[in-house]
Protein backbone atom coordinates (compact mmCIF):
# COMPACT_ATOMS: atom_id res chain seq x y z
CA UNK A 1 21.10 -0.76 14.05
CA UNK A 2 23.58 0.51 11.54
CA UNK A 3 25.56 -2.72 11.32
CA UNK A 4 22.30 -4.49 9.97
CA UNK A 5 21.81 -1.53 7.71
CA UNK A 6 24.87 -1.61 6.19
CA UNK A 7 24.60 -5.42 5.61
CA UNK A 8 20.88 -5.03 4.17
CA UNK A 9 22.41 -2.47 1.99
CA UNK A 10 22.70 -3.32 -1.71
CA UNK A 11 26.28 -3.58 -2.87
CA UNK A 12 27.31 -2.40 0.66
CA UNK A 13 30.67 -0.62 0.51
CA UNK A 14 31.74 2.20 3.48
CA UNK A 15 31.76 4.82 0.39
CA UNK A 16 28.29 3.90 -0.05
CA UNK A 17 26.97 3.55 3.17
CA UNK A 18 28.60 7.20 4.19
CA UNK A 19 26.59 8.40 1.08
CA UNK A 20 23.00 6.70 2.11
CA UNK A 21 23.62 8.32 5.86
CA UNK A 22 24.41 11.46 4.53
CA UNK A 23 21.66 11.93 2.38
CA UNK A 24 19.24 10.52 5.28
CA UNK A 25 20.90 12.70 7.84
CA UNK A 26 21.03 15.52 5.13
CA UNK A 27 17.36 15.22 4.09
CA UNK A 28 16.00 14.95 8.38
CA UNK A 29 18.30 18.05 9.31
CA UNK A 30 16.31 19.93 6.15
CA UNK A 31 12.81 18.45 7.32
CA UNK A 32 13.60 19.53 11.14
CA UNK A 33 14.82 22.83 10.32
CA UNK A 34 11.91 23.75 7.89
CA UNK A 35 9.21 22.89 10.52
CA UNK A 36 11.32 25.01 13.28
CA UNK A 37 11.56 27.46 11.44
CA UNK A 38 7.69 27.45 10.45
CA UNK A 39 6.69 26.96 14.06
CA UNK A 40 9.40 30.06 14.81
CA UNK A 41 7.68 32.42 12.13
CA UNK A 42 4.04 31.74 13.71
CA UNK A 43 4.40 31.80 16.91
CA UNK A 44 7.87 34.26 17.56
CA UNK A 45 9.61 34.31 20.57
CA UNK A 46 6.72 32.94 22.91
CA UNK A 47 6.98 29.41 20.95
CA UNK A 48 6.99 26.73 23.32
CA UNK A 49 9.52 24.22 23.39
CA UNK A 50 7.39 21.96 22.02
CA UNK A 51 5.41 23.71 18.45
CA UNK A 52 2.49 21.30 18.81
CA UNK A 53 1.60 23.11 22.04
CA UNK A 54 1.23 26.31 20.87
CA UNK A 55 -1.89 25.38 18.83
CA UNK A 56 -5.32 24.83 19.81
CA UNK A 57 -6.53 21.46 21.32
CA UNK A 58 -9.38 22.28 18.87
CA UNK A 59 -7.63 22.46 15.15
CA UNK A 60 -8.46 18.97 13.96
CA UNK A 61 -4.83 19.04 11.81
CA UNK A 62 -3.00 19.44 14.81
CA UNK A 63 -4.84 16.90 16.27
CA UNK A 64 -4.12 14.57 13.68
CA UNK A 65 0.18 16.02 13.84
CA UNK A 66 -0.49 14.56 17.88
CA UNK A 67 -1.45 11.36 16.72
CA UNK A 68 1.18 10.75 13.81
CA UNK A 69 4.01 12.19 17.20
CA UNK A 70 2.39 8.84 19.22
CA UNK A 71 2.46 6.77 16.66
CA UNK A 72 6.35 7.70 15.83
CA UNK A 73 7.38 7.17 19.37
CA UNK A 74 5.53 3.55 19.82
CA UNK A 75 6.83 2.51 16.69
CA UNK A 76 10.37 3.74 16.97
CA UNK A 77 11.01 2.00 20.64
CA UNK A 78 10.84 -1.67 18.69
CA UNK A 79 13.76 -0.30 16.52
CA UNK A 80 15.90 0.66 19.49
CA UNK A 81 14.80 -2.05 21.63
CA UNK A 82 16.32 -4.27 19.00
CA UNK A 83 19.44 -2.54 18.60
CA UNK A 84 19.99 -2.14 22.11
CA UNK A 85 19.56 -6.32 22.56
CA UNK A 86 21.84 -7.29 19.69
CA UNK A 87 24.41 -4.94 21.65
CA UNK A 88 23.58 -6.86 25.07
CA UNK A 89 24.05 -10.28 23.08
CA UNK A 90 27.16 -9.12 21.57
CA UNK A 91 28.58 -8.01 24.47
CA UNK A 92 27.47 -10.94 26.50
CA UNK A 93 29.59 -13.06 23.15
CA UNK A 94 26.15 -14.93 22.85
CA UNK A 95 27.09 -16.58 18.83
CA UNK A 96 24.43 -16.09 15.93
CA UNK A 97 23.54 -19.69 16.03
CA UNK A 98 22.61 -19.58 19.37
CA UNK A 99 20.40 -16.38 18.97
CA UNK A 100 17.00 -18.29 18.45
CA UNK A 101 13.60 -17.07 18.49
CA UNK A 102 13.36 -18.88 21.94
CA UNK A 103 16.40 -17.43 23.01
CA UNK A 104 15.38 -13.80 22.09
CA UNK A 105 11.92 -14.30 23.35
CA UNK A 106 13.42 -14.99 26.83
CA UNK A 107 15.51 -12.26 26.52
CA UNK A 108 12.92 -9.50 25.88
């Protein structure tokens, strides 16, 4: 997907495009390391590989971190999905003006 992101970008340049993937890779390391950490601090050395684990099937906010986990991993798999048929198409050298809605409907 980062080809269409870096077309999509406004005034896309490589300089700029390093900069916005930085940042975003940047900012999710942070997030990720945070929530380790806080899951590390709670639960010490007998944290489960998985954080969400370790707390009770009965703490409603958990519940709801379960939910907002599904709902990330049905929602992502359209985003990869996509990438991972532009990459068939390109491969197969199917052109853009042959990549219709018909023709990507019988694809997937």
């Amino acid at each position: 997907n980062a080809p269409k992101f870096y077309v999509e970008l406004r005034n896309n340049t490589i300089e700029r495009y390093n900069t916005v993937v930085s940042a975003s890779f940047g900012a999710s390391v942070a997030i990720f390391c945070a929530i380790a950490a806080l899951g590390f601090l709670t639960f010490g050395g007998n944290c489960s590989g998985l954080i969400l684990n370790n707390y009770s099937t009965k703490d409603g906010i958990m519940g709801l971190s379960r939910v907002a986990v599904a709902i990330s991993i049905v929602f992502g798999y359209p985003l990869i999905f996509v990438g991972s048929r532009d990459g068939v198409l390109d491969l197969l050298n199917v052109p853009a003006a042959k990549r219709t809605n018909s023709t990507l409907n019988n694809l997937t």
